[in-house]
N, C-alpha and C. Protein backbone atom coordinates (compact mmCIF):
# COMPACT_ATOMS: atom_id res chain seq x y z
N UNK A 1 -40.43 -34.63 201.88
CA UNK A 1 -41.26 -35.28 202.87
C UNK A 1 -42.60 -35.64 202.21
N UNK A 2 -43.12 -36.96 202.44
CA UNK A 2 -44.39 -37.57 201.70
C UNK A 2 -45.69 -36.52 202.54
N UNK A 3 -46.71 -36.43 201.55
CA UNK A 3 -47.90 -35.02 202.19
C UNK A 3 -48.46 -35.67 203.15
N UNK A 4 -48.59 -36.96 203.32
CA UNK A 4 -49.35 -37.37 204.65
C UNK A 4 -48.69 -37.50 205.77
N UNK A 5 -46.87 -37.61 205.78
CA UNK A 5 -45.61 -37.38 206.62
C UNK A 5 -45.99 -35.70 206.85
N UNK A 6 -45.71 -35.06 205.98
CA UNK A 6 -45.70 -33.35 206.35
C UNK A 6 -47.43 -33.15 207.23
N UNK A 7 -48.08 -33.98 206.78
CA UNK A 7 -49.59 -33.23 207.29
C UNK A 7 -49.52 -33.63 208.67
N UNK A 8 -49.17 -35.29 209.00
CA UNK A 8 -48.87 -35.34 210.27
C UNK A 8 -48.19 -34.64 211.28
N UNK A 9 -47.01 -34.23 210.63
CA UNK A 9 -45.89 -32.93 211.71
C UNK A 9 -46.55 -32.13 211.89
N UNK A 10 -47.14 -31.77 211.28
CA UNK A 10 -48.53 -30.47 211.45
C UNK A 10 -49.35 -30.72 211.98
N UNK A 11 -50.29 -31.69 212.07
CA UNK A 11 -51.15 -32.23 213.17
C UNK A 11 -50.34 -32.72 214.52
N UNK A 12 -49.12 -32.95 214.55
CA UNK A 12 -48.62 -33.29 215.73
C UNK A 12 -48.44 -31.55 216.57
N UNK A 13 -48.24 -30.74 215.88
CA UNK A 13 -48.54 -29.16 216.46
C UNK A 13 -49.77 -29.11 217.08
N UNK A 14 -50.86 -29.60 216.37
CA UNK A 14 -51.81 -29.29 216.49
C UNK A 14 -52.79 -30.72 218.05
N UNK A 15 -51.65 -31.50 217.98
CA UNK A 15 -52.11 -32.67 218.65
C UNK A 15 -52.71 -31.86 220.08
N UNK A 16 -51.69 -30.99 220.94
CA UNK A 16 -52.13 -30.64 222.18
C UNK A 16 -53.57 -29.77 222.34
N UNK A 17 -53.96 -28.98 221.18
CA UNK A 17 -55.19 -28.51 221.47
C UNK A 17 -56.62 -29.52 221.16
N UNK A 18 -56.16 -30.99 220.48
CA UNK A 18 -57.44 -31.51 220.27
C UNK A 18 -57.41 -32.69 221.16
N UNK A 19 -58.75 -33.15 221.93
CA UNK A 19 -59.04 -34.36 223.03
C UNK A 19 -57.95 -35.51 222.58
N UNK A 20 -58.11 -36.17 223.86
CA UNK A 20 -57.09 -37.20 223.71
C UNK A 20 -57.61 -38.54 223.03
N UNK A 21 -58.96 -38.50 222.66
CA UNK A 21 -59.45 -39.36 222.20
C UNK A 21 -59.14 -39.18 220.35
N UNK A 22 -58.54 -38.15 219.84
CA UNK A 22 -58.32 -37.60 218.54
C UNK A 22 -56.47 -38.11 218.32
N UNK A 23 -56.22 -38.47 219.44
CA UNK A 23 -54.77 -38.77 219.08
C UNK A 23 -54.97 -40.23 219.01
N UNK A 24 -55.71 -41.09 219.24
CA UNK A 24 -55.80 -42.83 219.03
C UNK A 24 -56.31 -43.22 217.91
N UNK A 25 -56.20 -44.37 217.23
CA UNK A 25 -56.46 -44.68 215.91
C UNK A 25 -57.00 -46.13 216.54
N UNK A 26 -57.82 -46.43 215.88
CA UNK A 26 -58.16 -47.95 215.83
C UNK A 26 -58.82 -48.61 214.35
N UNK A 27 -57.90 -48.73 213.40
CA UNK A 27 -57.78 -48.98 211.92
C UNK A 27 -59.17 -49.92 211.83
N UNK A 28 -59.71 -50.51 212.80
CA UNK A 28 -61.16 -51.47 212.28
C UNK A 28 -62.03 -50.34 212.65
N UNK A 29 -61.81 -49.24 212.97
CA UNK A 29 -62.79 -48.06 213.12
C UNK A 29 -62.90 -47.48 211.30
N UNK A 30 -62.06 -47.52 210.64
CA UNK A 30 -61.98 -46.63 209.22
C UNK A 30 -62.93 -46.96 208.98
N UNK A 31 -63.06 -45.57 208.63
CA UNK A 31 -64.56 -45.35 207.07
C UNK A 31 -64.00 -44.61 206.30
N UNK A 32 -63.60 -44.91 205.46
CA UNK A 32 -62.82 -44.21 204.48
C UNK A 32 -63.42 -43.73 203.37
N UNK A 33 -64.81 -44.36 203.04
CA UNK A 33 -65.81 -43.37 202.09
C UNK A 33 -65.89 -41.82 203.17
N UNK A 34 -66.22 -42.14 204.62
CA UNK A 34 -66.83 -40.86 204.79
C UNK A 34 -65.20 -39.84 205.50
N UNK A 35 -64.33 -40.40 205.50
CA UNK A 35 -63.08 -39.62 205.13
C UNK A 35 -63.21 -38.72 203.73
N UNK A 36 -63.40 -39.32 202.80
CA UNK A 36 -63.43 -38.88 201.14
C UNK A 36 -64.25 -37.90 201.20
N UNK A 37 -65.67 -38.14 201.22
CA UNK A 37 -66.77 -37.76 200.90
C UNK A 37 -66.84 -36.60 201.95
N UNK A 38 -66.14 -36.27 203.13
CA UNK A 38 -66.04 -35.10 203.97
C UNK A 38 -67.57 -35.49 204.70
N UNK A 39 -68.00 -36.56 205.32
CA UNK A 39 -69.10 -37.10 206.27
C UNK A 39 -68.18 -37.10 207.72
N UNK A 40 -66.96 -36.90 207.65
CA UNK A 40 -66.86 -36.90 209.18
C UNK A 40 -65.85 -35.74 210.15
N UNK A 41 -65.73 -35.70 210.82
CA UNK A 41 -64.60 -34.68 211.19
C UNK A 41 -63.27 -34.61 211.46
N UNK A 42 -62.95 -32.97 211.85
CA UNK A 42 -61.19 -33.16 211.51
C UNK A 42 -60.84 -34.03 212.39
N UNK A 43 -60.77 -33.92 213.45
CA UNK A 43 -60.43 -35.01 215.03
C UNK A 43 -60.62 -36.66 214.36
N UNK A 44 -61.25 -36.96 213.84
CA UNK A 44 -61.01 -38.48 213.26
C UNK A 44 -60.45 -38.21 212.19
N UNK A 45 -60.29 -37.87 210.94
CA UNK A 45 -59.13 -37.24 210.05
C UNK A 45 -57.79 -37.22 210.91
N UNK A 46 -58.03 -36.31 211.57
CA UNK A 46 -56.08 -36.52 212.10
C UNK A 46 -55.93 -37.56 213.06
N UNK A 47 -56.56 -37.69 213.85
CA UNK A 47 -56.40 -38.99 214.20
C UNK A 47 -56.14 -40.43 213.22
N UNK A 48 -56.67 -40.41 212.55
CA UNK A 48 -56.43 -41.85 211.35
C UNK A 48 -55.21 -40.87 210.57
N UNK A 49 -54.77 -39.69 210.16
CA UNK A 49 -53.50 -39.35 209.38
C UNK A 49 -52.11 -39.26 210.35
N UNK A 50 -52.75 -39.23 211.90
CA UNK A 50 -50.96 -39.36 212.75
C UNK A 50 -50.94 -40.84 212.59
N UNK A 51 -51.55 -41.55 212.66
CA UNK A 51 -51.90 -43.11 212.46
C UNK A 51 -51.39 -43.80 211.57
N UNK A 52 -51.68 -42.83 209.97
CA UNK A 52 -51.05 -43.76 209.44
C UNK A 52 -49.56 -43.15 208.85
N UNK A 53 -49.25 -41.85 209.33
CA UNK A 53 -47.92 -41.38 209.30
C UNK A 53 -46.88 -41.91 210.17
N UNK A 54 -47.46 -42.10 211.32
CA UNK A 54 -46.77 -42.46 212.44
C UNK A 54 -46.52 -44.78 212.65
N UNK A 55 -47.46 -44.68 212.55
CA UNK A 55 -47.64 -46.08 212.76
C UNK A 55 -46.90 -46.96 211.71
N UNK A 56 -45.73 -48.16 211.66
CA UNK A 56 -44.90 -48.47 210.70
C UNK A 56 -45.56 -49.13 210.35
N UNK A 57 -45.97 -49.48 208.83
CA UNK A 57 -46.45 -50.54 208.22
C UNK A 57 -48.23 -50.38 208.26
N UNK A 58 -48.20 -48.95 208.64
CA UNK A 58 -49.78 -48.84 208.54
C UNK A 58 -50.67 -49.28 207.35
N UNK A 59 -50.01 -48.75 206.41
CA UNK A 59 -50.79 -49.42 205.26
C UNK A 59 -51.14 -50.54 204.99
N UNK A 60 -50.00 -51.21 204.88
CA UNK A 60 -50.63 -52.83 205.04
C UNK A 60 -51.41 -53.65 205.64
N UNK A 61 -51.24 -52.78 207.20
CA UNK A 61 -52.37 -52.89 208.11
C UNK A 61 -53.96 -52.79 207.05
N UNK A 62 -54.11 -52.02 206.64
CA UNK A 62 -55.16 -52.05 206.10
C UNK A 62 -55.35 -52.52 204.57
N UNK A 63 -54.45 -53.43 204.18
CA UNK A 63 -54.66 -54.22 203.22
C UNK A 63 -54.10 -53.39 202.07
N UNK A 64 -53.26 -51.91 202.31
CA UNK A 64 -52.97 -50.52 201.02
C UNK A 64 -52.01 -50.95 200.74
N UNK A 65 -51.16 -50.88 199.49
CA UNK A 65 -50.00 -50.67 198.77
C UNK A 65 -50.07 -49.20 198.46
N UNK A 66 -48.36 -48.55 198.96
CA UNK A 66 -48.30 -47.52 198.34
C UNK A 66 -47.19 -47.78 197.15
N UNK A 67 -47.78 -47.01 195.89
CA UNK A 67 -47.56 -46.89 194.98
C UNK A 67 -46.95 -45.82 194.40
N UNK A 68 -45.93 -45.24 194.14
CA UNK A 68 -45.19 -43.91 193.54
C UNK A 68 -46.65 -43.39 192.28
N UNK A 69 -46.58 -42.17 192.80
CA UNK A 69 -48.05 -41.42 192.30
C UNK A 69 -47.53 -40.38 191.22
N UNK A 70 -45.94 -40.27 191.12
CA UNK A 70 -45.95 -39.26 190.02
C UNK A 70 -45.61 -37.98 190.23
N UNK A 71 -46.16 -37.78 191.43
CA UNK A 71 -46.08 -36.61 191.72
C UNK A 71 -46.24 -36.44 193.43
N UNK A 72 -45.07 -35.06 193.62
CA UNK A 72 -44.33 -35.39 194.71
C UNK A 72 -45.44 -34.94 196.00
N UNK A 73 -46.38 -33.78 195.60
CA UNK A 73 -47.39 -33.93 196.44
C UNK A 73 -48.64 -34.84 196.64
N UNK A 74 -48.66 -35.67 196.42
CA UNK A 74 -49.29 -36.89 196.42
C UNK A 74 -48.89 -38.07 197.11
N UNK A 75 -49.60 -38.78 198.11
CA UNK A 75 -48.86 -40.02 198.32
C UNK A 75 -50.50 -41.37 197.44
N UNK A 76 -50.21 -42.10 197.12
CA UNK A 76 -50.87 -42.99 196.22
C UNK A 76 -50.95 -44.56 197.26
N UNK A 77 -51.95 -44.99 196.85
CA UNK A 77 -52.41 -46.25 197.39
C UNK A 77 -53.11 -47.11 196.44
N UNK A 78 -52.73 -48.37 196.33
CA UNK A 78 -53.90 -49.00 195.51
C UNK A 78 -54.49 -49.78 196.87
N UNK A 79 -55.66 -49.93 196.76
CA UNK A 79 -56.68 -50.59 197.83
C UNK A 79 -56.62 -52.06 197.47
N UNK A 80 -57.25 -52.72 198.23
CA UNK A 80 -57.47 -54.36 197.93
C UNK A 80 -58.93 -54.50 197.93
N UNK A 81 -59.44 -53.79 198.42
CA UNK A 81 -61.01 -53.55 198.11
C UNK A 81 -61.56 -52.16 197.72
N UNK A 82 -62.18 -52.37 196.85
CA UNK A 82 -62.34 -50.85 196.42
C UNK A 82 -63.38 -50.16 196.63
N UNK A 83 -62.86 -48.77 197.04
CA UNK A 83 -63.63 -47.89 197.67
C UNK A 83 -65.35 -46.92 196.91
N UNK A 84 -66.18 -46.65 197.40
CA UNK A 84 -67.36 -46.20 197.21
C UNK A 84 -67.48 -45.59 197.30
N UNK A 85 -67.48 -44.32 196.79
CA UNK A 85 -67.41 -42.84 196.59
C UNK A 85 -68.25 -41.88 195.47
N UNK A 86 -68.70 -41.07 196.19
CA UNK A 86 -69.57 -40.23 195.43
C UNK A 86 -70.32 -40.67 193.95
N UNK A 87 -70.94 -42.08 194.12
CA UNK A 87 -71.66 -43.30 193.47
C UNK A 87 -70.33 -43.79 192.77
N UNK A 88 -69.47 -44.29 192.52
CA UNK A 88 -68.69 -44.80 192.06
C UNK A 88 -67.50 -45.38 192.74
N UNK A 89 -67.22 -46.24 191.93
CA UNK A 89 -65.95 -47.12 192.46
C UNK A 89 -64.47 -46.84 191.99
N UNK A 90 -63.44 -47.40 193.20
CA UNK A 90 -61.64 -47.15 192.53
C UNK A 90 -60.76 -48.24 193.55
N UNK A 91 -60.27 -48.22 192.94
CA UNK A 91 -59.10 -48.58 193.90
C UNK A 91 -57.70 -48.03 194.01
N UNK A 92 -57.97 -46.95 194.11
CA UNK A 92 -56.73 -45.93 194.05
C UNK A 92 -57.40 -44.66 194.49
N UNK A 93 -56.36 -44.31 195.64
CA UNK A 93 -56.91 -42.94 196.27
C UNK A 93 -54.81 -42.60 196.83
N UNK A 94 -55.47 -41.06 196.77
CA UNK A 94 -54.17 -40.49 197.35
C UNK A 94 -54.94 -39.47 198.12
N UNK A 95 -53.21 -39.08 198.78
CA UNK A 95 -53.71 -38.52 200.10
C UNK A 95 -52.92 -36.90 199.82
N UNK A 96 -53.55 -35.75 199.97
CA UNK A 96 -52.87 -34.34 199.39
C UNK A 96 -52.41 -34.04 200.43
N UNK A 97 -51.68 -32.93 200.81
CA UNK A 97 -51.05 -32.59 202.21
C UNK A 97 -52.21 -32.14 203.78
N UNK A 98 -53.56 -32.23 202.68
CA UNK A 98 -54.76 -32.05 203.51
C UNK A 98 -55.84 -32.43 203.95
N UNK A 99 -55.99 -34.12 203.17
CA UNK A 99 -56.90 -35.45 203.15
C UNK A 99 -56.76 -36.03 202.05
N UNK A 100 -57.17 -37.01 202.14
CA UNK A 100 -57.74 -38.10 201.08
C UNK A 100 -58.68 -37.73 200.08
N UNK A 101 -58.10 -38.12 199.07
CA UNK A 101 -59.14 -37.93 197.54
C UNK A 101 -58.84 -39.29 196.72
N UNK A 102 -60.60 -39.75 196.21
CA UNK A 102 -60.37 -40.69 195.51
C UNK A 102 -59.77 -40.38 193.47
N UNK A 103 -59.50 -41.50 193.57
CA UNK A 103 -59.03 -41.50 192.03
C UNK A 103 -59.81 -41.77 191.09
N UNK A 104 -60.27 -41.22 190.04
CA UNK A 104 -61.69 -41.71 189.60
C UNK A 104 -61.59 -41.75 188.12
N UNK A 105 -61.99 -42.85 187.05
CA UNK A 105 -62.30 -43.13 185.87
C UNK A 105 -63.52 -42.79 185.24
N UNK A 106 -64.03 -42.38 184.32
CA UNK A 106 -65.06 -42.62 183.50
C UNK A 106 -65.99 -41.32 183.59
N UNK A 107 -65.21 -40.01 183.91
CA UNK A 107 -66.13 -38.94 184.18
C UNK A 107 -65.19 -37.78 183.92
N UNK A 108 -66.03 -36.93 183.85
CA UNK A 108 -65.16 -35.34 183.67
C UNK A 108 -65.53 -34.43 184.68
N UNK A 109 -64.29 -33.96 185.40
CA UNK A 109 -64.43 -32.91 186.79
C UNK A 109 -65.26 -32.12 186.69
N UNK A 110 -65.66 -31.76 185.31
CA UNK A 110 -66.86 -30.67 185.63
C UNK A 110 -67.92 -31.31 185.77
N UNK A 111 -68.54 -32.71 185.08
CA UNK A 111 -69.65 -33.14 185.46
C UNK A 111 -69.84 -33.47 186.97
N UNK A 112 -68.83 -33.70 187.62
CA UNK A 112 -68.65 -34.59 188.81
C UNK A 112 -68.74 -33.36 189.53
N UNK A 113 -68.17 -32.21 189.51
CA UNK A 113 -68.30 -30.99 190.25
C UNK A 113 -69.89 -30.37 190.46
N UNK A 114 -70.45 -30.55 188.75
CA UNK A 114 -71.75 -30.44 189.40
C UNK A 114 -72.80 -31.00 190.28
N UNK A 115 -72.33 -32.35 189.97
CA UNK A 115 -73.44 -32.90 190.61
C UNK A 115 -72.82 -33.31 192.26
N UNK A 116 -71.99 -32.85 192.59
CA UNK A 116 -71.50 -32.45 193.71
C UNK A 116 -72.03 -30.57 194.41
N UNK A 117 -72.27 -29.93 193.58
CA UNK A 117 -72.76 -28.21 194.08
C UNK A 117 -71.50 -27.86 194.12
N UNK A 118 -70.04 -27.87 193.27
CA UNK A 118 -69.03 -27.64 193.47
C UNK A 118 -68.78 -26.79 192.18
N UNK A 119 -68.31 -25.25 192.62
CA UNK A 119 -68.13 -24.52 191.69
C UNK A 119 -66.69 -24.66 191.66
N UNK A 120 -66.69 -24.46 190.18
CA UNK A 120 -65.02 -24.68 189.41
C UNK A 120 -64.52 -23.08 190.16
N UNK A 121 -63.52 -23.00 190.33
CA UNK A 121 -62.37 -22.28 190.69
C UNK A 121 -61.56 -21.93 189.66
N UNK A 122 -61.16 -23.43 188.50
CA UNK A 122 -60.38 -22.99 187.46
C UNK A 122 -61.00 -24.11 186.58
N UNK A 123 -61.91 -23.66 185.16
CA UNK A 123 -61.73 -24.83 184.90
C UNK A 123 -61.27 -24.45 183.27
N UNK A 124 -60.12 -25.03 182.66
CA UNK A 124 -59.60 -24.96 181.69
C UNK A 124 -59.99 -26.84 181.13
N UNK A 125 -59.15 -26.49 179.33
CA UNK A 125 -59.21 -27.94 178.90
C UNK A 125 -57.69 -28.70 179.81
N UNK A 126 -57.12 -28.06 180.64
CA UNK A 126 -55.57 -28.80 180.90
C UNK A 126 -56.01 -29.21 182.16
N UNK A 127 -56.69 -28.22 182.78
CA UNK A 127 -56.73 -28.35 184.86
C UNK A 127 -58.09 -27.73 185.02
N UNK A 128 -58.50 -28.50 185.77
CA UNK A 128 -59.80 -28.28 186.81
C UNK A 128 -59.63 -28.50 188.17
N UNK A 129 -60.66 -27.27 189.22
CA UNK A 129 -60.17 -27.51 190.37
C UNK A 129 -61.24 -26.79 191.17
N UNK A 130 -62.31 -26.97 191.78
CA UNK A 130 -63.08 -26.87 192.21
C UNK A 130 -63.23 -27.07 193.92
N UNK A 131 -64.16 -26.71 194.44
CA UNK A 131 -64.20 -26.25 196.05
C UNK A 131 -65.06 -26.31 196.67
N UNK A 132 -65.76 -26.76 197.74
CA UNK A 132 -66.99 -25.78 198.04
C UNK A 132 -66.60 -26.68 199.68
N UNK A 133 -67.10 -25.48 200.73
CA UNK A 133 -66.90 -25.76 201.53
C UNK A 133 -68.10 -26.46 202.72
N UNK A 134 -67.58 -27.34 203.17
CA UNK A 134 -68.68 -28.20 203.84
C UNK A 134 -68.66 -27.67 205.55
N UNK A 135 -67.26 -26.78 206.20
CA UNK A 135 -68.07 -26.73 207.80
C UNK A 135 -66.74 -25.57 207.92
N UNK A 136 -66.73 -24.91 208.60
CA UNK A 136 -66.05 -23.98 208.76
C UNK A 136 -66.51 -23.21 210.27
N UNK A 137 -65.20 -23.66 210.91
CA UNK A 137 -65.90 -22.94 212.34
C UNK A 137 -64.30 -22.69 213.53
N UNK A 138 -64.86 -21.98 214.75
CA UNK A 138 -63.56 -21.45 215.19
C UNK A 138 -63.82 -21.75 216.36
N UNK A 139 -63.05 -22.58 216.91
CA UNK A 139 -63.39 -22.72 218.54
C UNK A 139 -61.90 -21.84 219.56
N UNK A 140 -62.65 -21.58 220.91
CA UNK A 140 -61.45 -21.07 221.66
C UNK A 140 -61.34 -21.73 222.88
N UNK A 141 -60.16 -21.82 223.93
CA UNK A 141 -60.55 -22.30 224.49
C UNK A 141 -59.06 -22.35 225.33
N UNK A 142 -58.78 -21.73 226.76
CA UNK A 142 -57.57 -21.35 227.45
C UNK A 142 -57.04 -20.75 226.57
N UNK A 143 -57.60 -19.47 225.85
CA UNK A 143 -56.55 -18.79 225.28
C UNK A 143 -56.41 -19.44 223.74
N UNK A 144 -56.58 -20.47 223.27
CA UNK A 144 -56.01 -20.99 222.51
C UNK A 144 -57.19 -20.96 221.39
N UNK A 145 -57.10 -20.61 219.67
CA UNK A 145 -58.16 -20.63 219.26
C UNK A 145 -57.52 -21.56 217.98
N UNK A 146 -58.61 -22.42 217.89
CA UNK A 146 -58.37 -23.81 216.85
C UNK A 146 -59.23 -23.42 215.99
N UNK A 147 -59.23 -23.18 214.49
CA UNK A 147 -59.80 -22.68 213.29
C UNK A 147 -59.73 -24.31 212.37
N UNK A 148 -60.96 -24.53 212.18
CA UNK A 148 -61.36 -25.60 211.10
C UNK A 148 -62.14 -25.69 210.04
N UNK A 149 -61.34 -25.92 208.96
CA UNK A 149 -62.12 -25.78 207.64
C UNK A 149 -62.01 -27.49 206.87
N UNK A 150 -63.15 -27.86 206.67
CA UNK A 150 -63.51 -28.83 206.07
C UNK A 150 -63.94 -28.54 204.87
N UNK A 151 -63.75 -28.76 203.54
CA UNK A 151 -64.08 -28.73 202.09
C UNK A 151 -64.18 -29.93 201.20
N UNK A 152 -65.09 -30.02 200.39
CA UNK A 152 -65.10 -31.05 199.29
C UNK A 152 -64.15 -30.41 197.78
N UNK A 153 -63.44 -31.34 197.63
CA UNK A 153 -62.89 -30.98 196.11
C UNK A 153 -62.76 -31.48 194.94
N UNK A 154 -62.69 -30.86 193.87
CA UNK A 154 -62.38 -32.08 192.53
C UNK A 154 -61.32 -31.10 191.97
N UNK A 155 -60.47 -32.23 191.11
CA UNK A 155 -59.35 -31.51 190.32
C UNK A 155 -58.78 -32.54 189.45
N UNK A 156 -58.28 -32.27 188.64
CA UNK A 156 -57.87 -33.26 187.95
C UNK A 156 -55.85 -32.35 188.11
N UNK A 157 -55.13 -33.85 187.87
CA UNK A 157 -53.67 -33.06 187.91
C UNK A 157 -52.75 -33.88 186.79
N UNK A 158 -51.93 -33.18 186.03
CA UNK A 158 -51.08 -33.53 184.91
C UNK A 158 -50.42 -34.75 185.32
N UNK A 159 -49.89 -35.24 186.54
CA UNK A 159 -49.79 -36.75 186.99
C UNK A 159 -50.80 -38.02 186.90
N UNK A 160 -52.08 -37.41 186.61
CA UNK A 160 -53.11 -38.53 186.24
C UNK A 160 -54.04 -38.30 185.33
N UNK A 161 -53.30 -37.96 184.15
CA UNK A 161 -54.03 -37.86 182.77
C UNK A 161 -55.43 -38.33 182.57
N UNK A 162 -56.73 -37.86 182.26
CA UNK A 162 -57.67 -39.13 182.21
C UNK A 162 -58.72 -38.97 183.66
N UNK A 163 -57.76 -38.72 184.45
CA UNK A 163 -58.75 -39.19 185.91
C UNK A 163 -58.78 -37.63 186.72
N UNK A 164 -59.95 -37.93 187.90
CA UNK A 164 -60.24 -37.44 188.37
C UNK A 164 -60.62 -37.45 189.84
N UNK A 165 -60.10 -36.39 190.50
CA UNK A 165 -59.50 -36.94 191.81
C UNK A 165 -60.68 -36.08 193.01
N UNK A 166 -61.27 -36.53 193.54
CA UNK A 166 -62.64 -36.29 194.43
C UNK A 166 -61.77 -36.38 195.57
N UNK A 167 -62.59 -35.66 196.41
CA UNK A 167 -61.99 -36.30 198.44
C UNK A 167 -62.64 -34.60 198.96
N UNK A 168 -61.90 -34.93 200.11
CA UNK A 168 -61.81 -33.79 201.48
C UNK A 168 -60.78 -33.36 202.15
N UNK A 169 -60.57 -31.90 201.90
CA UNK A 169 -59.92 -31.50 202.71
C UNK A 169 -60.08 -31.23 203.94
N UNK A 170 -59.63 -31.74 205.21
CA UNK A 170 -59.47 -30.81 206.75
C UNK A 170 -58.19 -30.05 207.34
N UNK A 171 -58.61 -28.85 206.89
CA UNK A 171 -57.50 -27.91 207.41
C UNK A 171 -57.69 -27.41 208.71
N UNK A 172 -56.43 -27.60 209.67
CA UNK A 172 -56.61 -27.44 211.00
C UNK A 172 -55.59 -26.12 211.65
N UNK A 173 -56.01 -25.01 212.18
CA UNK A 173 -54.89 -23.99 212.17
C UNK A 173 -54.68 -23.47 213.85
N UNK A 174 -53.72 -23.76 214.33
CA UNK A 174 -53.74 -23.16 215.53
C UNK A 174 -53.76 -21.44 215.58
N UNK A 175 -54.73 -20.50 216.13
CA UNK A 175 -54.20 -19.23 216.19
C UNK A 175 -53.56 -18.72 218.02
């Protein structure tokens, strides 16, 4: 199953505890820097990921080609306009089983980690992989308690030799 197919089934669990305004998509709404860059929240995150899991031909809708990425947790896009991210440009972003991360040339994860406040986790000469968390909070509500963690990350992965892959995770957990 493609990670933005699996993340959706999982947000579709998660669909009944968040407003009904978090289950609609309206694709001329995307901001997809502040998807990346972790500027916005999970409820528009899953909302734009049942959207574009669910919706046929979503991508194209927004001008994306998906592209075989190499690797099976990854789904890959080349853009038609390219995206603006953490001062730099791409046109290639993939999506992990937990948000969008851009694809990035001309830098090394550890420089990019720093000047992000992102401490390495692992950083070897093969893999780097870094973390830092941007909102973390627990709401309850009829019983029901919704746990959300939003994080910035960098990593580089043996499927994209060279590059370096920035974005945001929103992890959404029913307890």
């Amino acid at each position: 199953m493609r990670p933005v197919i699996a993340q959706a089934a999982a947000f579709g669990l998660l669909a009944a505890a968040l407003p009904a305004a978090a289950q609609e998509f309206d694709p001329a709404t995307l901001d997809l820097p502040a998807l990346v860059e972790c500027r916005t929240d999970a409820p528009a995150y899953t909302s734009f990921a049942l959207w574009l899991a669910g919706e046929p031909d979503a991508a194209s809708t927004l001008g994306w080609r998906a592209v075989d990425s190499g690797n099976p947790f990854l789904s890959q896009y080349e853009l038609v306009k390219p995206l603006a991210a953490f001062g730099m440009k791409t046109s290639t972003i993939v999506f992990t089983s937990s948000g969008p991360m851009a694809v990035l040339d001309g830098l090394s994860a550890p420089d990019l980690a720093k000047k992000l406040g992102i401490a390495p986790m692992l950083a070897t000469p093969q893999k780097f992989l870094g973390e830092k968390v941007v909102s973390e909070k627990t709401e309850t509500s009829e019983s029901v308690t919704l746990a959300t963690r939003i994080s910035l990350n960098v990593s580089t992965v043996e499927t994209h030799p060279g590059k370096v892959l920035a974005g945001c995770s929103y992890v959404l957990d029913i307890k």
